[in-house]
N, C-alpha and C. Protein backbone atom coordinates (compact mmCIF):
# COMPACT_ATOMS: atom_id res chain seq x y z
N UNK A 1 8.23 41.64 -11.65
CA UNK A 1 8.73 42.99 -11.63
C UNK A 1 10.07 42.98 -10.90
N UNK A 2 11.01 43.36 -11.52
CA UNK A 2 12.39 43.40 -10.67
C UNK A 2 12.97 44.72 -10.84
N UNK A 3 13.91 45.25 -10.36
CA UNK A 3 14.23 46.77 -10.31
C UNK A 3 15.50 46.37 -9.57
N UNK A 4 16.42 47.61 -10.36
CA UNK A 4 18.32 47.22 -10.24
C UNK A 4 18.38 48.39 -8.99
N UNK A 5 19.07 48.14 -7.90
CA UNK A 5 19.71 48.49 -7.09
C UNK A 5 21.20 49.00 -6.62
N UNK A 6 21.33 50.12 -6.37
CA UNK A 6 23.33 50.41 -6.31
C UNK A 6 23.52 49.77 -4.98
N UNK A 7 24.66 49.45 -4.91
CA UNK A 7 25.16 49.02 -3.97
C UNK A 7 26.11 49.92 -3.73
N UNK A 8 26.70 49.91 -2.28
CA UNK A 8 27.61 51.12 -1.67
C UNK A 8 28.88 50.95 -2.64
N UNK A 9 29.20 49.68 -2.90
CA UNK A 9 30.69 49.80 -4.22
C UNK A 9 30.25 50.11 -5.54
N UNK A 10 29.32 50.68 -5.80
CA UNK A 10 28.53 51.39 -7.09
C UNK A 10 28.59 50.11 -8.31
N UNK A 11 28.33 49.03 -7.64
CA UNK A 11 27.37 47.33 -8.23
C UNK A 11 25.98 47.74 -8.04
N UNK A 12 25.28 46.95 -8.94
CA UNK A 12 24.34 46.85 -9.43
C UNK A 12 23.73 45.55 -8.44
N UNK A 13 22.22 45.32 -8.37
CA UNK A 13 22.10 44.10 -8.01
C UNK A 13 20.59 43.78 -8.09
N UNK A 14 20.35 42.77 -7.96
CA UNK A 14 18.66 42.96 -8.55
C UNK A 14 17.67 42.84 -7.28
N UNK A 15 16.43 43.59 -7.37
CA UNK A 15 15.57 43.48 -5.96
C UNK A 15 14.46 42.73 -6.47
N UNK A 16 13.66 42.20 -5.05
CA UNK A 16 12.67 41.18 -5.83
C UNK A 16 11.86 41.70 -4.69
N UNK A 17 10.50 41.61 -5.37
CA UNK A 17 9.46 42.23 -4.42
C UNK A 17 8.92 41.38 -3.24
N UNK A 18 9.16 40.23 -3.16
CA UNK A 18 9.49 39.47 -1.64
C UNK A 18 10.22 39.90 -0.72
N UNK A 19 11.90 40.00 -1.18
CA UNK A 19 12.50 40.20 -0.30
C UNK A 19 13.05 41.92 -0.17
N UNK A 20 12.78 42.63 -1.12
CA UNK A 20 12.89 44.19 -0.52
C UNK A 20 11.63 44.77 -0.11
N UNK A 21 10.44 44.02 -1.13
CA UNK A 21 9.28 45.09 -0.71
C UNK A 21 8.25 44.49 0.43
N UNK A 22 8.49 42.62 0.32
CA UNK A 22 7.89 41.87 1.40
C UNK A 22 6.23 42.14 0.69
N UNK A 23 6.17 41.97 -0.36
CA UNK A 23 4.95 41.62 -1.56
C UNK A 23 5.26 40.26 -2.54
N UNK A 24 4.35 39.90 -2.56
CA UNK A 24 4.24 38.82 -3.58
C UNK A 24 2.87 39.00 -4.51
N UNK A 25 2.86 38.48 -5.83
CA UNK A 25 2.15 38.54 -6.90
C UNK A 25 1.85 37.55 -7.62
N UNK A 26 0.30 36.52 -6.66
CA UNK A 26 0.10 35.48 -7.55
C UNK A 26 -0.36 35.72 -8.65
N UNK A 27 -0.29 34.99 -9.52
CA UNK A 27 -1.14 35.13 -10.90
C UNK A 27 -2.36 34.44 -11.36
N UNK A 28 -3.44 34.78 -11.69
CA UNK A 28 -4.90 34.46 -11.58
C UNK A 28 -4.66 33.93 -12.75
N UNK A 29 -5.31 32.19 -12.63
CA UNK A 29 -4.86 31.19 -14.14
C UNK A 29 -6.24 31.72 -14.89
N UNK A 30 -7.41 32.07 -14.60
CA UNK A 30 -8.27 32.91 -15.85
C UNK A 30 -8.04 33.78 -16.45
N UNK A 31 -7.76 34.71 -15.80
CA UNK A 31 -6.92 36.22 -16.58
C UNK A 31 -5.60 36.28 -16.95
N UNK A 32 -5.02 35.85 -15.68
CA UNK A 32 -3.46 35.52 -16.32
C UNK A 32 -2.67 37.79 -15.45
N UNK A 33 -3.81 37.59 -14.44
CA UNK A 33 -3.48 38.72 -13.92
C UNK A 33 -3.23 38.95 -12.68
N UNK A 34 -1.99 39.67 -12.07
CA UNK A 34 -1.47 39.88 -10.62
C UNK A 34 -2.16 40.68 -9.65
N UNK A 35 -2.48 40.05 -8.93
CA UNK A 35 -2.79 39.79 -7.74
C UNK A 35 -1.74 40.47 -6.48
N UNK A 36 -1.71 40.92 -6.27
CA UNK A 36 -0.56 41.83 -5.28
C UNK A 36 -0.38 41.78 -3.81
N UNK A 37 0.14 41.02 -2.94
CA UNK A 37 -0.59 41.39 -1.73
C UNK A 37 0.63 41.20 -0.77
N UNK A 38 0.95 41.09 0.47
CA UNK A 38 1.60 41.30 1.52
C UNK A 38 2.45 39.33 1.80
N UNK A 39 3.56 39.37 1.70
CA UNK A 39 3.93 37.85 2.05
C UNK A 39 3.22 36.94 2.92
N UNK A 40 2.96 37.40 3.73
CA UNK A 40 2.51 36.88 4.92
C UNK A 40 0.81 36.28 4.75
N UNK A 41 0.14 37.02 4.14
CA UNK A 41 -1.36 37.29 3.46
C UNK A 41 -1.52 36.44 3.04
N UNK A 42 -2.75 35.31 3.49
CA UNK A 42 -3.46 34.52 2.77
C UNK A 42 -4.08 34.71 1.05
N UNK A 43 -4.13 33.55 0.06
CA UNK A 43 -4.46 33.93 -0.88
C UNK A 43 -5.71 34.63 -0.78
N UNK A 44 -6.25 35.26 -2.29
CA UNK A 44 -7.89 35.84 -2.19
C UNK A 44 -8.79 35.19 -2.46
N UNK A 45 -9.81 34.74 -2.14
CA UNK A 45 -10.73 34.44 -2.47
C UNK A 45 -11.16 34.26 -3.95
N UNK A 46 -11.11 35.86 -4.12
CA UNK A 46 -11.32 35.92 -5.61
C UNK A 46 -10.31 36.75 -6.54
N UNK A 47 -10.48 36.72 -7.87
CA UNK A 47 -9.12 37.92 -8.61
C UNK A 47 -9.56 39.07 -8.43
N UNK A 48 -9.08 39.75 -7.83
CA UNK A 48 -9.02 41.40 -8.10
C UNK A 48 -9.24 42.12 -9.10
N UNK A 49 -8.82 41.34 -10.32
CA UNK A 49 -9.22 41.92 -11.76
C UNK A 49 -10.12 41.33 -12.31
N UNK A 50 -10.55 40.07 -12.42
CA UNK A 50 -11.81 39.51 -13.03
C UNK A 50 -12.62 39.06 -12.37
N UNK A 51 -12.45 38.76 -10.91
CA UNK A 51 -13.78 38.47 -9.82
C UNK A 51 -13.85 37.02 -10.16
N UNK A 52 -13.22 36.43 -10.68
CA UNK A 52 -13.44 35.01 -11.01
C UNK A 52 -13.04 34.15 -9.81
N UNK A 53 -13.16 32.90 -8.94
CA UNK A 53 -12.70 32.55 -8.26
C UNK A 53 -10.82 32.44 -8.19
N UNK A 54 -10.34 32.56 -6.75
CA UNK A 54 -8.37 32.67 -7.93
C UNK A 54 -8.18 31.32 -7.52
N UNK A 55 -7.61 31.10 -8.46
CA UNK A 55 -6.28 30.02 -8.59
C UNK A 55 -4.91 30.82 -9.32
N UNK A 56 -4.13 29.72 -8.13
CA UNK A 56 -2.46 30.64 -8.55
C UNK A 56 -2.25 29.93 -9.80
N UNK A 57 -1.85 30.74 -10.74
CA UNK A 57 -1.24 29.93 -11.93
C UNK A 57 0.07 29.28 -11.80
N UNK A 58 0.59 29.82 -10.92
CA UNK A 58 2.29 29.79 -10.33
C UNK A 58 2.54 28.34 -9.49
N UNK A 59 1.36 28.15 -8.64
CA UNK A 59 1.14 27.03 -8.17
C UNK A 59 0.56 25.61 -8.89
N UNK A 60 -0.08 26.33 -9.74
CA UNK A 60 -0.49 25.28 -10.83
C UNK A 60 0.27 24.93 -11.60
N UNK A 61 1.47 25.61 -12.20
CA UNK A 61 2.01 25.05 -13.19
C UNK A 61 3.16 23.89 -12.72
N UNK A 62 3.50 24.26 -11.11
CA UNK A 62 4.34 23.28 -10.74
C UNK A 62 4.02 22.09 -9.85
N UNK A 63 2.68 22.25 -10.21
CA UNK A 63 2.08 20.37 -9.56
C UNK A 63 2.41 20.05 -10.50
């Protein structure tokens, strides 16, 4: 999810939900569904949307 931002010289610029909102969104490799939670925040246990055990897909794809 990214979302355009003005800048005081009326530029454009892009926000990322790490560094404006201080959220990150792993992605559950069964569902293939986000997971939402606070930077700092340990992963979950389980997916939020399918209860399946999580694995990051995000992390998986780059072992």
């Amino acid at each position: 999810m990214r979302r355009r931002l003005r800048e005081k010289d009326g530029r454009f610029r892009r926000a990322s939900l790490a560094g404006d909102f201080g959220l990150v969104a792993p992605i559950c490799a069964a569902c293939n569904g986000f997971n939402p939670r606070n930077v700092n925040d340990p992963l979950p246990k389980r997916c939020c949307q399918c209860g399946a055990p999580f694995v990051d897909r995000t992390k998986e794809a780059e072992a």
